[in-house]
PDB file of N, CA and C in Angstrom:
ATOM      1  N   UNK A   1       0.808  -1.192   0.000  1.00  0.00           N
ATOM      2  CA  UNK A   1       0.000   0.000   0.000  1.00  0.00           C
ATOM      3  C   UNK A   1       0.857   1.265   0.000  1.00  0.00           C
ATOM      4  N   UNK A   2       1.938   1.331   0.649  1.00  0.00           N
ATOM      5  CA  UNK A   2       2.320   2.326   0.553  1.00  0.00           C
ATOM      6  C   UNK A   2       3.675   2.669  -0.566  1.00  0.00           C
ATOM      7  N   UNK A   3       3.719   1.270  -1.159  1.00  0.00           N
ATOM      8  CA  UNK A   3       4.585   2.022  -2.527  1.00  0.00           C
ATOM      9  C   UNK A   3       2.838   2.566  -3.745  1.00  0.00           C
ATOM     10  N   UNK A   4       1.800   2.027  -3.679  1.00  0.00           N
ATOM     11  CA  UNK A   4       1.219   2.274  -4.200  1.00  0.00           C
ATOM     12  C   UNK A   4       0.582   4.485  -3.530  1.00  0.00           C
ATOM     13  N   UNK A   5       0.788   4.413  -2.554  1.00  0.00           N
ATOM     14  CA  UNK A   5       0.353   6.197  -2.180  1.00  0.00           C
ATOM     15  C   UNK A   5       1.759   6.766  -2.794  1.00  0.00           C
ATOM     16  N   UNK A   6       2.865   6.139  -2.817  1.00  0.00           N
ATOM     17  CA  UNK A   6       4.000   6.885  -3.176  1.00  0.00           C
ATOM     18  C   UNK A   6       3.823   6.754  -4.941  1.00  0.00           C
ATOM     19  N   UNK A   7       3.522   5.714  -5.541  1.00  0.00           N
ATOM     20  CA  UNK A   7       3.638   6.213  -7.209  1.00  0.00           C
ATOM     21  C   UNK A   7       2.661   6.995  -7.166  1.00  0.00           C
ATOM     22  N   UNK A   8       1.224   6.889  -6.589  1.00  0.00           N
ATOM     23  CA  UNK A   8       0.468   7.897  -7.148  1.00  0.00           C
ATOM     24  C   UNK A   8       0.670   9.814  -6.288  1.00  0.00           C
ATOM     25  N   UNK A   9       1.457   9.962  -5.505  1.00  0.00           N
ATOM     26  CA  UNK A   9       1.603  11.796  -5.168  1.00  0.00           C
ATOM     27  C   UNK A   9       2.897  11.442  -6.031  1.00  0.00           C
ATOM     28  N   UNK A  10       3.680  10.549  -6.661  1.00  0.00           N
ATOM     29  CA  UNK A  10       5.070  11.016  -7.984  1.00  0.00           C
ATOM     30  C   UNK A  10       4.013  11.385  -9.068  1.00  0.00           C
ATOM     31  N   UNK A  11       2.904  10.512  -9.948  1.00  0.00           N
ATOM     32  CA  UNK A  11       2.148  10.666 -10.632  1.00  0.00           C
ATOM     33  C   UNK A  11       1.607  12.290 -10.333  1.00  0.00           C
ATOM     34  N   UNK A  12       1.415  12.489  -9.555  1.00  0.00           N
ATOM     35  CA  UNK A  12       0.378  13.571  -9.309  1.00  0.00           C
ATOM     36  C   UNK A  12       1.150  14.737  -9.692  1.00  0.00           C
ATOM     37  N   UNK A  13       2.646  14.934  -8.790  1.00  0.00           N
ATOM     38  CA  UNK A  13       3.685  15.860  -9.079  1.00  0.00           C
ATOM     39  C   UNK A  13       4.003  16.014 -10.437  1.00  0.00           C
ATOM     40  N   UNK A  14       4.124  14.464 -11.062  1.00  0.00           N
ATOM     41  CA  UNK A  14       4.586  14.852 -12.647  1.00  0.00           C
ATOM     42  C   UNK A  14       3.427  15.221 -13.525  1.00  0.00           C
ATOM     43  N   UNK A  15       2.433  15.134 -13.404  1.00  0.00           N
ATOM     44  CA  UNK A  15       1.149  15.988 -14.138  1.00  0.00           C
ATOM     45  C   UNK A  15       1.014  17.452 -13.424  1.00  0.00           C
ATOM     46  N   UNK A  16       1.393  17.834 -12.614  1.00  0.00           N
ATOM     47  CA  UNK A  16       1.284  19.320 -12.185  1.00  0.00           C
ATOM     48  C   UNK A  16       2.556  19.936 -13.285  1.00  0.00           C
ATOM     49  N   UNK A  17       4.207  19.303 -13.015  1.00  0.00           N
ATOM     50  CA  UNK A  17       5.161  19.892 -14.151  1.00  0.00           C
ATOM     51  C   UNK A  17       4.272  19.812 -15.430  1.00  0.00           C
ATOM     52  N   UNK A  18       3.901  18.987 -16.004  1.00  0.00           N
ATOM     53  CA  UNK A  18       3.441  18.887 -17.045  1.00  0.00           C
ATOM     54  C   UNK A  18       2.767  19.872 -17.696  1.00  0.00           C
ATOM     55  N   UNK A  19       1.919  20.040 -16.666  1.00  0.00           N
ATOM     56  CA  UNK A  19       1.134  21.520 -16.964  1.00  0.00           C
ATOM     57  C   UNK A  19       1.612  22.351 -17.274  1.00  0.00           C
ATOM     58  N   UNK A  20       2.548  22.719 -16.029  1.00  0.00           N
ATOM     59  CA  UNK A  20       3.176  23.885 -15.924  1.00  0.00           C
ATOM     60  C   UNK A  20       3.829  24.201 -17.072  1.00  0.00           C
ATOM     61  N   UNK A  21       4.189  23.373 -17.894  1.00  0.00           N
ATOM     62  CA  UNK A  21       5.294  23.232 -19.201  1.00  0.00           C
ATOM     63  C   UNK A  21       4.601  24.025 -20.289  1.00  0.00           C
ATOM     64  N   UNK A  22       3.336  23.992 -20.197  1.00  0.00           N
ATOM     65  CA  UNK A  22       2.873  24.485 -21.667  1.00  0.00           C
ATOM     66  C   UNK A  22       2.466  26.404 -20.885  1.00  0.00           C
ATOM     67  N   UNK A  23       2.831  27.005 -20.309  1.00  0.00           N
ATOM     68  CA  UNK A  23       2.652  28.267 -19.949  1.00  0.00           C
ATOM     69  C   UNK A  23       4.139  28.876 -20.051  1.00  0.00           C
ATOM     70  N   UNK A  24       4.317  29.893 -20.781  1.00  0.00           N
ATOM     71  CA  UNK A  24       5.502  30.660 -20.759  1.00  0.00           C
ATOM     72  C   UNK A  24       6.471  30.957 -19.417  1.00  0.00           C
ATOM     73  N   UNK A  25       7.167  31.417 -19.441  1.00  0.00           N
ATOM     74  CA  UNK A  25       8.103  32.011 -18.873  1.00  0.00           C
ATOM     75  C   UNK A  25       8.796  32.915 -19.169  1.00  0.00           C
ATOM     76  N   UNK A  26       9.235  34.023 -19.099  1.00  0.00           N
ATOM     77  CA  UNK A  26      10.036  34.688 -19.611  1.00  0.00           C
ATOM     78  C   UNK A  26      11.299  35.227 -18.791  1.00  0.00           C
ATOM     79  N   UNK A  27      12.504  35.380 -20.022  1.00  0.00           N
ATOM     80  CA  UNK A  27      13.833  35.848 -18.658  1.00  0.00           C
ATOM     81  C   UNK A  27      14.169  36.967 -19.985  1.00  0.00           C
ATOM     82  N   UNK A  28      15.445  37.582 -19.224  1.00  0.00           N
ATOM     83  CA  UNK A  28      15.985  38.436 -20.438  1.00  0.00           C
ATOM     84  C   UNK A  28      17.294  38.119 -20.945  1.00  0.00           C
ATOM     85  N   UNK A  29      17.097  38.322 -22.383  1.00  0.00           N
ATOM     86  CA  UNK A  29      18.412  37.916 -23.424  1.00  0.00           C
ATOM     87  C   UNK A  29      18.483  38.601 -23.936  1.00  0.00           C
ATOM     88  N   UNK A  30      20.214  39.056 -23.788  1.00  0.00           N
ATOM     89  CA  UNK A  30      20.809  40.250 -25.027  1.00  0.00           C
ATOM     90  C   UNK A  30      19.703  41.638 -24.716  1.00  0.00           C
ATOM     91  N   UNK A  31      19.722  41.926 -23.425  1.00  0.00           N
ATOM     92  CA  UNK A  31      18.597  42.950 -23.122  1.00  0.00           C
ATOM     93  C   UNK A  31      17.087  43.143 -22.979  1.00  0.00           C
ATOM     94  N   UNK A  32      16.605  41.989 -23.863  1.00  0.00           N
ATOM     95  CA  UNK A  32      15.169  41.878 -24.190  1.00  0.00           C
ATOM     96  C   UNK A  32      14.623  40.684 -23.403  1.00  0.00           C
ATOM     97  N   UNK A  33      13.382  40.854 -23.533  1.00  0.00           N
ATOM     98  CA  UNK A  33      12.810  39.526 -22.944  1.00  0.00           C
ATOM     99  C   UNK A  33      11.972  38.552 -24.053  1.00  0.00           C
ATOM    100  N   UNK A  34      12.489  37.583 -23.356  1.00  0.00           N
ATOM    101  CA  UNK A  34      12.125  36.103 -24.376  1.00  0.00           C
ATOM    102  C   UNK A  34      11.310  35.263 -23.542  1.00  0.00           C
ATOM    103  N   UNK A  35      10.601  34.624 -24.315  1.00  0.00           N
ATOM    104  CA  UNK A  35       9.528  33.108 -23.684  1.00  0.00           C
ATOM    105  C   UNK A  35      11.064  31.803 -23.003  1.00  0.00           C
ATOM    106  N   UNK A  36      10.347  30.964 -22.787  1.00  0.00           N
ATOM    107  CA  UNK A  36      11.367  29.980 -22.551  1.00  0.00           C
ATOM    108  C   UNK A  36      12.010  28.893 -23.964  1.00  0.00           C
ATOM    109  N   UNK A  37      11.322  29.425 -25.022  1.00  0.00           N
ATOM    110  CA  UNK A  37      12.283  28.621 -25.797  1.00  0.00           C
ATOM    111  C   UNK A  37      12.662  29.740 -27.024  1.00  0.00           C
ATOM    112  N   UNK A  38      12.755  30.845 -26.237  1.00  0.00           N
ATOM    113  CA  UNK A  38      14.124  32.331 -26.504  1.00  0.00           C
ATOM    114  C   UNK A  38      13.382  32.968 -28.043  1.00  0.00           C
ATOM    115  N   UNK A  39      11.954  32.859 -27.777  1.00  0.00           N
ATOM    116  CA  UNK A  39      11.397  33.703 -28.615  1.00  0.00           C
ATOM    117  C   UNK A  39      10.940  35.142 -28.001  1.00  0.00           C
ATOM    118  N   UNK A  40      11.169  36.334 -29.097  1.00  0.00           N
ATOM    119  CA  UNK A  40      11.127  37.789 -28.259  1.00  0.00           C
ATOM    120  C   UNK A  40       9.795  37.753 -27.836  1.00  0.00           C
ATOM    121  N   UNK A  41       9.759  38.810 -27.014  1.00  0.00           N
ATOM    122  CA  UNK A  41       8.410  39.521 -26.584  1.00  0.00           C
ATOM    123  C   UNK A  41       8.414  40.930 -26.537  1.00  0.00           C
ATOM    124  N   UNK A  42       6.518  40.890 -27.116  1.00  0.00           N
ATOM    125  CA  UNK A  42       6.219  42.666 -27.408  1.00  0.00           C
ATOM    126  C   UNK A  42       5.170  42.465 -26.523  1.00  0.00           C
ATOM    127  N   UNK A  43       5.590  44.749 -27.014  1.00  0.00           N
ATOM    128  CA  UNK A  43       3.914  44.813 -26.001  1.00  0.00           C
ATOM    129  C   UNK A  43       3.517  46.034 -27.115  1.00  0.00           C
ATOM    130  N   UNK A  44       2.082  46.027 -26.673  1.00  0.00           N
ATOM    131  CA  UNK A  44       1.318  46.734 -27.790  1.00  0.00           C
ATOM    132  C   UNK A  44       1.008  47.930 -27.172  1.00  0.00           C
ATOM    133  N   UNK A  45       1.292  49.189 -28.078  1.00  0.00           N
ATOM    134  CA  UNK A  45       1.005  50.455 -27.481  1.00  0.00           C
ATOM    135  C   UNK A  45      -0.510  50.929 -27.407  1.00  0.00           C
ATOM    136  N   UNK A  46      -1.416  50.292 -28.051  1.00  0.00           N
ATOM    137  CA  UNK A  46      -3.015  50.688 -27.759  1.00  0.00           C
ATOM    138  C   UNK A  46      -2.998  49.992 -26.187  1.00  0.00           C
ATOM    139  N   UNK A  47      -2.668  49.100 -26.347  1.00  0.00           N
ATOM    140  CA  UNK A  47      -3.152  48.386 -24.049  1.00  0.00           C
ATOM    141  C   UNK A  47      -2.886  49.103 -23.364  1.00  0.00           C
ATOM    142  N   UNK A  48      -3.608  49.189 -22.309  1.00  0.00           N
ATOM    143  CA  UNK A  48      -3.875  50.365 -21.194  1.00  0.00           C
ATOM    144  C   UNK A  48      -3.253  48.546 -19.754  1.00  0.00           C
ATOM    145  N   UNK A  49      -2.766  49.748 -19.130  1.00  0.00           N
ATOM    146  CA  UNK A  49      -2.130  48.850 -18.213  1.00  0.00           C
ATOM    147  C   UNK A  49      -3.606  47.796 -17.499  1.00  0.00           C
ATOM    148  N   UNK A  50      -3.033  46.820 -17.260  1.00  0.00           N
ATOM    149  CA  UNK A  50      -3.973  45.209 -17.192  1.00  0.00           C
ATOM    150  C   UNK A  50      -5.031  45.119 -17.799  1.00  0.00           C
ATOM    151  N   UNK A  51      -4.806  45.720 -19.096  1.00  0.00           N
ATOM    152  CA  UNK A  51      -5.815  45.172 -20.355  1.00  0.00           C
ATOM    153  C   UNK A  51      -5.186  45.235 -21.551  1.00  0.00           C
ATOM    154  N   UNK A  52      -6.242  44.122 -22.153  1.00  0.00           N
ATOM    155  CA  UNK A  52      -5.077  43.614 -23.409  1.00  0.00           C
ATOM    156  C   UNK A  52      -6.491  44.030 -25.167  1.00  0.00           C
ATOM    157  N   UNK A  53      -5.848  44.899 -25.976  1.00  0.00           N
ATOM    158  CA  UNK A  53      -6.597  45.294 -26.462  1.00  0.00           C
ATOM    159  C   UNK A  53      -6.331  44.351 -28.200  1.00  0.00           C
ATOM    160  N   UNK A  54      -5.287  44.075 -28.065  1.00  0.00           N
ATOM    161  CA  UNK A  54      -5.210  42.504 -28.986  1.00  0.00           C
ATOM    162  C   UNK A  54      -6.144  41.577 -28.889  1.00  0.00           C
ATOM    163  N   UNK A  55      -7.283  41.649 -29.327  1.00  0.00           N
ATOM    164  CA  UNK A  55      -8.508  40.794 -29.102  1.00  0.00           C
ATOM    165  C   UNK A  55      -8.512  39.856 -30.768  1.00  0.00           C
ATOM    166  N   UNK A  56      -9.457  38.971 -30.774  1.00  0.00           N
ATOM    167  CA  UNK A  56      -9.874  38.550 -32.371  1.00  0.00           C
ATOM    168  C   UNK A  56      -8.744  38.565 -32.927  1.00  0.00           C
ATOM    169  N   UNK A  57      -8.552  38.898 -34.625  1.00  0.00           N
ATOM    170  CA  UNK A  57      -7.684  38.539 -35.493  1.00  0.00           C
ATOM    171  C   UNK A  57      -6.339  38.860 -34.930  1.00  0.00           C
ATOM    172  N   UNK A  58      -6.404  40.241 -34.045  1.00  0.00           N
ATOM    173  CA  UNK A  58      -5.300  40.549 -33.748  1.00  0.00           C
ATOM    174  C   UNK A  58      -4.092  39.499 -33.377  1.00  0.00           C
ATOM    175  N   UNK A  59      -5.163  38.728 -31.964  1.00  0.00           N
ATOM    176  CA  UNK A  59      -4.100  37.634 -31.325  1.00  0.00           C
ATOM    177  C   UNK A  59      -3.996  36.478 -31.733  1.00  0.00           C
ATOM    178  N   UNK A  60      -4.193  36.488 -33.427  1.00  0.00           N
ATOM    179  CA  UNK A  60      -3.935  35.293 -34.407  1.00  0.00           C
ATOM    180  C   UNK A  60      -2.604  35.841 -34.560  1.00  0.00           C
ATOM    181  N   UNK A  61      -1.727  36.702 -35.085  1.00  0.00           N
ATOM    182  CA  UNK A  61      -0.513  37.040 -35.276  1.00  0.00           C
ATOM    183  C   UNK A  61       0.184  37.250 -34.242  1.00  0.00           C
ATOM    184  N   UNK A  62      -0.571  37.927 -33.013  1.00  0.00           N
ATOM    185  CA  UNK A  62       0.315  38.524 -31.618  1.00  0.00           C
ATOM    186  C   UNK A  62      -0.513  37.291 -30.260  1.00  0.00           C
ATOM    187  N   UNK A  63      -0.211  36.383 -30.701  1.00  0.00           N
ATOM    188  CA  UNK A  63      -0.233  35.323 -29.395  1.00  0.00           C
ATOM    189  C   UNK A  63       0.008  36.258 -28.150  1.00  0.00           C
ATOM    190  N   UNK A  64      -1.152  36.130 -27.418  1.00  0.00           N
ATOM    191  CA  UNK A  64      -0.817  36.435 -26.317  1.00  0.00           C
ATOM    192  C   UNK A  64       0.652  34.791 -25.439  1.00  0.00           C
ATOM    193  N   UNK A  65       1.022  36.286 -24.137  1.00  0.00           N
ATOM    194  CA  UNK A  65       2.177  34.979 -23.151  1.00  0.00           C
ATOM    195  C   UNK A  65       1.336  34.239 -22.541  1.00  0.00           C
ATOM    196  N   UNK A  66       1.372  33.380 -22.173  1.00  0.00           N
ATOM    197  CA  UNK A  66       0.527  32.343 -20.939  1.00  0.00           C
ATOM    198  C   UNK A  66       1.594  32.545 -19.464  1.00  0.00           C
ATOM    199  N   UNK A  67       0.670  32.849 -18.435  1.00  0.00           N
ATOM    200  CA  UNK A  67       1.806  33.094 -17.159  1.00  0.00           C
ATOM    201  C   UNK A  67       2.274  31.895 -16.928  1.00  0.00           C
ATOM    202  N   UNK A  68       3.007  31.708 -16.387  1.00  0.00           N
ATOM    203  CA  UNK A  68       3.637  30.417 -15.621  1.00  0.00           C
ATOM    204  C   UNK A  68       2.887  30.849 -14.258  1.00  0.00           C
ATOM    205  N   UNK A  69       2.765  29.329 -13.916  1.00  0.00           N
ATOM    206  CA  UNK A  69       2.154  28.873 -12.213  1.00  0.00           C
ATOM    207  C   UNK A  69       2.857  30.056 -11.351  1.00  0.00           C
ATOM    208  N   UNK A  70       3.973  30.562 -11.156  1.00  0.00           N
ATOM    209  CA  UNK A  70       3.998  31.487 -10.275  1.00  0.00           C
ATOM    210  C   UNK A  70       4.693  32.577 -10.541  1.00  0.00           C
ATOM    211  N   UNK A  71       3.737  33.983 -10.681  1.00  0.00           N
ATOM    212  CA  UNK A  71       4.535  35.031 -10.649  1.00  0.00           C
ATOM    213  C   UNK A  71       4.415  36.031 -10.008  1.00  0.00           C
ATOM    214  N   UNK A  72       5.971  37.201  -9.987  1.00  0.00           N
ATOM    215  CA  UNK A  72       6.117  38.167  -8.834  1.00  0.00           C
ATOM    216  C   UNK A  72       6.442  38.693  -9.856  1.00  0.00           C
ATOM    217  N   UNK A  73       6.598  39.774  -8.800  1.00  0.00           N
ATOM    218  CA  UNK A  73       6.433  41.116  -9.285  1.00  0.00           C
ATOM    219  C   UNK A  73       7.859  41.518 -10.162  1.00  0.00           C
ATOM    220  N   UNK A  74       8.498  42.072 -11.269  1.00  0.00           N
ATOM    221  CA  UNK A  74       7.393  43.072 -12.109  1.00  0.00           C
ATOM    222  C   UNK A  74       6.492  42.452 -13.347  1.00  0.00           C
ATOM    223  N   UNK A  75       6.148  40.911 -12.938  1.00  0.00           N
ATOM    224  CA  UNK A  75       4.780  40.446 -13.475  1.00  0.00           C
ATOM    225  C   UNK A  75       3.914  40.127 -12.921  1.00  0.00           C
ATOM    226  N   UNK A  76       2.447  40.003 -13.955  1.00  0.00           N
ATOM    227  CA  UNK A  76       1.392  40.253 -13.379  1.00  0.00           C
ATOM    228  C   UNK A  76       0.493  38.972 -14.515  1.00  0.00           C
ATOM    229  N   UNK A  77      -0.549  38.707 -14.293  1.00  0.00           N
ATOM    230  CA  UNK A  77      -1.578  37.465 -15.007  1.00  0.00           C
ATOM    231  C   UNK A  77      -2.709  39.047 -14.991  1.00  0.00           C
ATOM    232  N   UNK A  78      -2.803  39.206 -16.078  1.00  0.00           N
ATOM    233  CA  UNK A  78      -4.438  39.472 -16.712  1.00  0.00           C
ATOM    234  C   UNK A  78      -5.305  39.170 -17.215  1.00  0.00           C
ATOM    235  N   UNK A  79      -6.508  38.632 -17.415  1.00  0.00           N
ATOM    236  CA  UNK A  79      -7.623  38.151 -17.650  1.00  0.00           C
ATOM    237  C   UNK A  79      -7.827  39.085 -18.841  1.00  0.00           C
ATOM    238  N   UNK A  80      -7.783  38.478 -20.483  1.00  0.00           N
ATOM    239  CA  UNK A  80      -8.224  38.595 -21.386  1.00  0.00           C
ATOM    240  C   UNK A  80      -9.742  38.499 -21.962  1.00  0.00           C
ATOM    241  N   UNK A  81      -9.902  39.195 -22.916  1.00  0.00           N
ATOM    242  CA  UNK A  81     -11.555  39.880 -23.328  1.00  0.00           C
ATOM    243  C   UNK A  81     -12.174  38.205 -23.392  1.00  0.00           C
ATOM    244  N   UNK A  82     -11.443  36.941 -23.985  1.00  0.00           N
ATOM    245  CA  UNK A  82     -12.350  35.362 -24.146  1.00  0.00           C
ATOM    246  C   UNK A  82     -11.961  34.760 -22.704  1.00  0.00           C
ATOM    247  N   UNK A  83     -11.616  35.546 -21.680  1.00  0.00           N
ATOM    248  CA  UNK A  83     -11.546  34.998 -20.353  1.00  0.00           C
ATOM    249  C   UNK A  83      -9.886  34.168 -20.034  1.00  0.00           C
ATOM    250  N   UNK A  84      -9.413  34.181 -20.416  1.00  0.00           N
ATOM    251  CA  UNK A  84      -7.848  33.455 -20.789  1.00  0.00           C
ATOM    252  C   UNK A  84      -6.605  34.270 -19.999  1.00  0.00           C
ATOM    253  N   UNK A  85      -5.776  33.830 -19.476  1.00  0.00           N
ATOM    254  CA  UNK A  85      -5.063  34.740 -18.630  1.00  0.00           C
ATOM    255  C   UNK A  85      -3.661  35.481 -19.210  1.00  0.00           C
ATOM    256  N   UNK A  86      -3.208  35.987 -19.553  1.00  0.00           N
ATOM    257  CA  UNK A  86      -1.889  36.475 -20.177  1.00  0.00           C
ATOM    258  C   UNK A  86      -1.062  37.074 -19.197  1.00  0.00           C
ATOM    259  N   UNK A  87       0.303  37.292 -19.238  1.00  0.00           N
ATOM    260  CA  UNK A  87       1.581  37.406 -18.623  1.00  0.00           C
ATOM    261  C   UNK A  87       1.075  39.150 -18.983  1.00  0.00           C
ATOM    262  N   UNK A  88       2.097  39.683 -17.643  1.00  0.00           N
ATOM    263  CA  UNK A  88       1.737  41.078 -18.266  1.00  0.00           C
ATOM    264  C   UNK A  88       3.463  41.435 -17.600  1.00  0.00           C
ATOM    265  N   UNK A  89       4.550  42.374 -17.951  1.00  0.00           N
ATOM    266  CA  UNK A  89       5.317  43.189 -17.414  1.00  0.00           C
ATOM    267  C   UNK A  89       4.749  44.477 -16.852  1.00  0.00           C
ATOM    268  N   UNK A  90       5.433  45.038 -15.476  1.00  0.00           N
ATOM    269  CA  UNK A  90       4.851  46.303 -15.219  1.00  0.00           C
ATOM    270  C   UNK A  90       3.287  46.737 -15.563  1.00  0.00           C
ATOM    271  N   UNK A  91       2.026  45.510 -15.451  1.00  0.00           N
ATOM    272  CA  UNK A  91       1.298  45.966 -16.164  1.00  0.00           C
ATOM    273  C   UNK A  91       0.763  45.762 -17.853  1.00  0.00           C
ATOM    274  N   UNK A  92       1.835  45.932 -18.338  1.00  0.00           N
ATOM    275  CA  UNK A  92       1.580  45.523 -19.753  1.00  0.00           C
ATOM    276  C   UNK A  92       1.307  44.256 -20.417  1.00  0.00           C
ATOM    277  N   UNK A  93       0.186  43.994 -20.968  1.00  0.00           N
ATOM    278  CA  UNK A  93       0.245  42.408 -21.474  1.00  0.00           C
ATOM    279  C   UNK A  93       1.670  42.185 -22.347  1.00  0.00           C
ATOM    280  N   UNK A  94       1.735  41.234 -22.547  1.00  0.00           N
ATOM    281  CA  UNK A  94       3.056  40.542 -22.946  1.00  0.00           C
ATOM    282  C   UNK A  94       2.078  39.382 -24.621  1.00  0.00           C
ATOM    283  N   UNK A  95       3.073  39.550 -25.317  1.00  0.00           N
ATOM    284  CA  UNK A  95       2.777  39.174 -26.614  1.00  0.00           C
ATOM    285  C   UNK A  95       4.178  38.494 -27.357  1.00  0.00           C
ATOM    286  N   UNK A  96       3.920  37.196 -28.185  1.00  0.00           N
ATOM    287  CA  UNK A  96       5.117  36.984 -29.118  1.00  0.00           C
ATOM    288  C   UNK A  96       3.937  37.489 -30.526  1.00  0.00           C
ATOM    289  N   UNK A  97       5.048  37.000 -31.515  1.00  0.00           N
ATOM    290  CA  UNK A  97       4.394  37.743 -33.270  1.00  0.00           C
ATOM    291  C   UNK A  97       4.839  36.125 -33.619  1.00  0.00           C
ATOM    292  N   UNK A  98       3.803  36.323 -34.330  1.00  0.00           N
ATOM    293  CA  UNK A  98       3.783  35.064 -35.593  1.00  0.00           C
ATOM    294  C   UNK A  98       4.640  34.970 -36.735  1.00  0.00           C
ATOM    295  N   UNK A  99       5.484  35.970 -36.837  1.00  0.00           N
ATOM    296  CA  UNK A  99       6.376  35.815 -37.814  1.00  0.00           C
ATOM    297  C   UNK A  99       7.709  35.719 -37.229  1.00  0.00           C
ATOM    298  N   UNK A 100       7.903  35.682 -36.194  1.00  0.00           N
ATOM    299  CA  UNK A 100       9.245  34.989 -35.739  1.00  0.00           C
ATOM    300  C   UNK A 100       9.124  33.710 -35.834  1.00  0.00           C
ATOM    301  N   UNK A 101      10.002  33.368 -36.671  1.00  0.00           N
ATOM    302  CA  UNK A 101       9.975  31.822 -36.772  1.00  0.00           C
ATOM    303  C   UNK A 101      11.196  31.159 -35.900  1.00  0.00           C
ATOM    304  N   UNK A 102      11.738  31.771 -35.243  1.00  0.00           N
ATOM    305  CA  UNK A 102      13.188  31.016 -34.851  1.00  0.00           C
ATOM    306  C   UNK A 102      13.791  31.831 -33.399  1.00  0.00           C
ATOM    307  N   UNK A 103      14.017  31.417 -32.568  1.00  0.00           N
ATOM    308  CA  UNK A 103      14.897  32.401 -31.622  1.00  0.00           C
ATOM    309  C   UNK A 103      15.558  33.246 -31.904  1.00  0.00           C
ATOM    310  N   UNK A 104      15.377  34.252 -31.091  1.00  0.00           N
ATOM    311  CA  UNK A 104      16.465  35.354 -31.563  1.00  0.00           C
ATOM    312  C   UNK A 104      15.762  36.723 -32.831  1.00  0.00           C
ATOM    313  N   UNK A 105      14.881  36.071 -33.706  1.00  0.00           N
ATOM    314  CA  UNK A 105      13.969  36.759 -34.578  1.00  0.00           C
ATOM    315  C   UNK A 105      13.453  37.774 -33.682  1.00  0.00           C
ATOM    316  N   UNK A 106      13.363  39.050 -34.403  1.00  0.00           N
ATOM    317  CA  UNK A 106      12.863  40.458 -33.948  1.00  0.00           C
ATOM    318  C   UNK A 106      11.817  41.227 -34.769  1.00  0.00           C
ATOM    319  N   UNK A 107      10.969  40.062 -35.756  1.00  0.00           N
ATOM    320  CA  UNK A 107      10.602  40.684 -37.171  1.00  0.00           C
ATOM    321  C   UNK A 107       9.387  41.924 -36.745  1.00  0.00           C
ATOM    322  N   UNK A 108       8.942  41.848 -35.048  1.00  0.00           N
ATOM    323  CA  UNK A 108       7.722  42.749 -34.668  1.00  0.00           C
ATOM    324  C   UNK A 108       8.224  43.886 -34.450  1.00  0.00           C
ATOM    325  N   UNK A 109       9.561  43.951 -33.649  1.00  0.00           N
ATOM    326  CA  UNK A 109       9.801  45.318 -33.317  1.00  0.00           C
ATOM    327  C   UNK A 109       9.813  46.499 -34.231  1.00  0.00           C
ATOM    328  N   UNK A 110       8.768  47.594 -33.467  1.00  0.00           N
ATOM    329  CA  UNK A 110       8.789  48.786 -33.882  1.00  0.00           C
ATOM    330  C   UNK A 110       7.482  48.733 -35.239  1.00  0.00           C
ATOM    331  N   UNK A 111       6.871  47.306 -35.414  1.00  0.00           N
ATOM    332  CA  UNK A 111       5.983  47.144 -36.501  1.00  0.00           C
ATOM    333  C   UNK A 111       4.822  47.938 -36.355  1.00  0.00           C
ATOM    334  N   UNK A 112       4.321  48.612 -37.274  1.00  0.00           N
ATOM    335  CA  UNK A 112       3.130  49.887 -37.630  1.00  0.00           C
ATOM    336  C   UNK A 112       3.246  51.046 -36.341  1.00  0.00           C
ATOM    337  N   UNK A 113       4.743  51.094 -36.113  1.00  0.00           N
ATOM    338  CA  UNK A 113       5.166  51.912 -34.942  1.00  0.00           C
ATOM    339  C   UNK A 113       4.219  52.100 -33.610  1.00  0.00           C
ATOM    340  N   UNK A 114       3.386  50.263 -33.426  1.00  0.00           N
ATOM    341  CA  UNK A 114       2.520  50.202 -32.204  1.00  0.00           C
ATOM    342  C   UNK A 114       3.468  48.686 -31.281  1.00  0.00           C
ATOM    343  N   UNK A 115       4.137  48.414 -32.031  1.00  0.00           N
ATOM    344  CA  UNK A 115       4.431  47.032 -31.376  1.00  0.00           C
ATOM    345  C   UNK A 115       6.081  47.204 -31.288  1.00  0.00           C
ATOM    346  N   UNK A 116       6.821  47.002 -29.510  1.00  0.00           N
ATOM    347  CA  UNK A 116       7.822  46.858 -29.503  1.00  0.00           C
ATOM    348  C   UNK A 116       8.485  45.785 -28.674  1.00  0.00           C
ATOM    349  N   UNK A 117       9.650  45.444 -28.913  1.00  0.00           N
ATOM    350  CA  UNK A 117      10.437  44.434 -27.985  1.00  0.00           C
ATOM    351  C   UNK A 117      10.377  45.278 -26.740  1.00  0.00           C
ATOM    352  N   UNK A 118      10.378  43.698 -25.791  1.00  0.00           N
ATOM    353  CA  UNK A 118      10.269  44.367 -23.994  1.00  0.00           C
ATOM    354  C   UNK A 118      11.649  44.817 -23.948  1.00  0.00           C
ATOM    355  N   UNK A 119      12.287  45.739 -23.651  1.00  0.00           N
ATOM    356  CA  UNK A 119      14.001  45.997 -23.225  1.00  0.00           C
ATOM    357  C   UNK A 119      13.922  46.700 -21.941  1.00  0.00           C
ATOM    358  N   UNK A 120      14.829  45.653 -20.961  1.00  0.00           N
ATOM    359  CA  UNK A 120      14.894  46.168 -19.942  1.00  0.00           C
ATOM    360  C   UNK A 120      16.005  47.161 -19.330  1.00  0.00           C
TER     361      UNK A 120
END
C-alpha cells in the first residue's frame, strides 16, 4: 500500500510539471525579454495597463504569453476579453508575433510603430 500512495503523489507531481510546461516564462536575453524557448516579446502600445486590447484577429498574429504557475512582481496574469489569462510586465500584457519563426527573430519590433520588444 504504501509504494502504491508513493507512485500515485510522484504521478500527481509529474502531471502538475506537465502543466506547468505548456505556460511561458520569460527571462531576459541580449537585453530583451524572451519566452522559454528564446522567442522575443512585445507589447502593444493601444493596451492600457492590465488590459489587453489585442482581441480577435489581432491575437492570431500577436499570441498572447501564458503566465507560468507562479509570478512576482514586475509580473502580473491578466484576464483577457475570451476569459484566458496572459503574462503582463509592469502591467503591460506581454505578446510573441507570428512571424518569428526562430529564436532570436525580432521581425515585430517597432511594426506599424505600435508594437515593440520588452528591453529592460
Amino acid at each position: 500500500m504504501k509504494t502504491i500512495a508513493r507512485l500515485s503523489t510522484l504521478l500527481a507531481a509529474a502531471l502538475l510539471l506537465a502543466g506547468a510546461a505548456h505556460a511561458d516564462t520569460v527571462a531576459k536575453k541580449d537585453g530583451i525579454l524572451v519566452n522559454a524557448a528564446g522567442m522575443t516579446v512585445y507589447t502593444f502600445d493601444k493596451d492600457t495597463a492590465g488590459a489587453s486590447a489585442c482581441n480577435g484577429p489581432c491575437s492570431e498574429n500577436w499570441p498572447a504569453v501564458a503566465p507560468s504557475a507562479n509570478v512576482a512582481a514586475p509580473y502580473s496574469v491578466i484576464t483577457r476579453e475570451d476569459g484566458a489569462k496572459q503574462l503582463a510586465y509592469h502591467g503591460k500584457p506581454l505578446y510573441l508575433f507570428k512571424k518569428d519563426t526562430k529564436p532570436g527573430d525580432r521581425n515585430g519590433d517597432n511594426f506599424k510603430d505600435i508594437w515593440h520588444v520588452v528591453k529592460d
